[in-house]
Protein backbone atom coordinates (compact mmCIF):
# COMPACT_ATOMS: atom_id res chain seq x y z
CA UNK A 1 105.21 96.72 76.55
CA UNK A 2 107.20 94.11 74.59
CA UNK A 3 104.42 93.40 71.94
CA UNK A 4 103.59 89.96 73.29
CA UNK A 5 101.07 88.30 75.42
CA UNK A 6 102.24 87.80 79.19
CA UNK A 7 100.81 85.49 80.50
CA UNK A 8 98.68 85.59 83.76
CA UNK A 9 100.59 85.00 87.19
CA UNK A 10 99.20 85.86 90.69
CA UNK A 11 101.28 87.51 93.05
CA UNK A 12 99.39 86.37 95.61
CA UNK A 13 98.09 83.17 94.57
CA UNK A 14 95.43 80.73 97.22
CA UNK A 15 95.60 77.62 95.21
CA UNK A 16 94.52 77.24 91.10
CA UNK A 17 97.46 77.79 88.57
CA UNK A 18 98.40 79.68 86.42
CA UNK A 19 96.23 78.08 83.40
CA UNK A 20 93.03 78.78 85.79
CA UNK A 21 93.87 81.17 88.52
CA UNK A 22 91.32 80.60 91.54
CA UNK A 23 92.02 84.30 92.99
CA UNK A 24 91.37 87.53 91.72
CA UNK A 25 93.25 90.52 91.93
CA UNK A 26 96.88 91.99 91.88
CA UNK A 27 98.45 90.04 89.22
CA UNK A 28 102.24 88.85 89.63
CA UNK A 29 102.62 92.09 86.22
CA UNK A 30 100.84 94.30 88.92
CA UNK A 31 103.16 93.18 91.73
CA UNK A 32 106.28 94.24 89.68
CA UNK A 33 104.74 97.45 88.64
CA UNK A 34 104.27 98.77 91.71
CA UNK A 35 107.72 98.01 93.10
CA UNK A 36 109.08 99.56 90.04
CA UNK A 37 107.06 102.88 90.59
CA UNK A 38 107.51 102.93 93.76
CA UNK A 39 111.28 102.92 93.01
CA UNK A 40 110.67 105.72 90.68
CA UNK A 41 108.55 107.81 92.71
CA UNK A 42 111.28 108.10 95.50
CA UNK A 43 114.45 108.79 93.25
CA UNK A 44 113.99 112.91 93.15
CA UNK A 45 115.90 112.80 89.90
CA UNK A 46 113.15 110.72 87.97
CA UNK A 47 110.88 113.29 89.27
CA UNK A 48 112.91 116.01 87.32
CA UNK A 49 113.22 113.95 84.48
CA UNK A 50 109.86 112.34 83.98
CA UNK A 51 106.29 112.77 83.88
CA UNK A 52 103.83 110.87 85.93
CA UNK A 53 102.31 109.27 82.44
CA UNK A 54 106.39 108.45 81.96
CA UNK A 55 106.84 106.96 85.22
CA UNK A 56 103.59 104.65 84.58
CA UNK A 57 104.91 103.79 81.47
CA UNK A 58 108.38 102.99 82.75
CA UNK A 59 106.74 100.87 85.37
CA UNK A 60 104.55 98.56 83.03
CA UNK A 61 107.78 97.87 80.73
CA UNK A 62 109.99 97.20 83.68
CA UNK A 63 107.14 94.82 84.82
CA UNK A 64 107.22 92.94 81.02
CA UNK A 65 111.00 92.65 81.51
CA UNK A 66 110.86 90.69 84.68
CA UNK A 67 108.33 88.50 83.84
CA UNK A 68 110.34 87.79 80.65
CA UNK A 69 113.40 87.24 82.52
CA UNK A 70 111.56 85.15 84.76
CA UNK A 71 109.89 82.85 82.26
CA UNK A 72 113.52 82.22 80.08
CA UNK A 73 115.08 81.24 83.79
CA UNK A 74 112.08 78.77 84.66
């Protein structure tokens, strides 16, 4: 992770905001995670390469980084 506090986005948000979310559940840092792993998971040379622990880890940072990005462009 980058060190600093992301702050919490739905990635599936029913109304609220993002000071007081009115859903629970997958976060918008989940949302990315997943697509990131999933990416992972299917390239066979990340497999020979990494760990699963790696991959998780991978996933989380690459999750920070968009949000990051995300926040500077908004």
């Amino acid at each position: 992770m980058s060190g600093g506090k992301v702050k919490w986005v739905a990635a599936f948000a029913h109304g609220g905001n993002d000071v007081e979310p009115s859903q629970s559940g997958m976060t918008l840092r989940d949302y990315f995670a997943a697509a990131s792993i999933q990416g992972l998971r299917s390239n066979p040379h990340a497999w020979a390469e990494m760990t699963a622990s790696e991959m998780v880890e991978a996933a989380w940072r690459d999750a920070d980084a968009m949000i990051e990005a995300r926040e500077a462009t908004s």
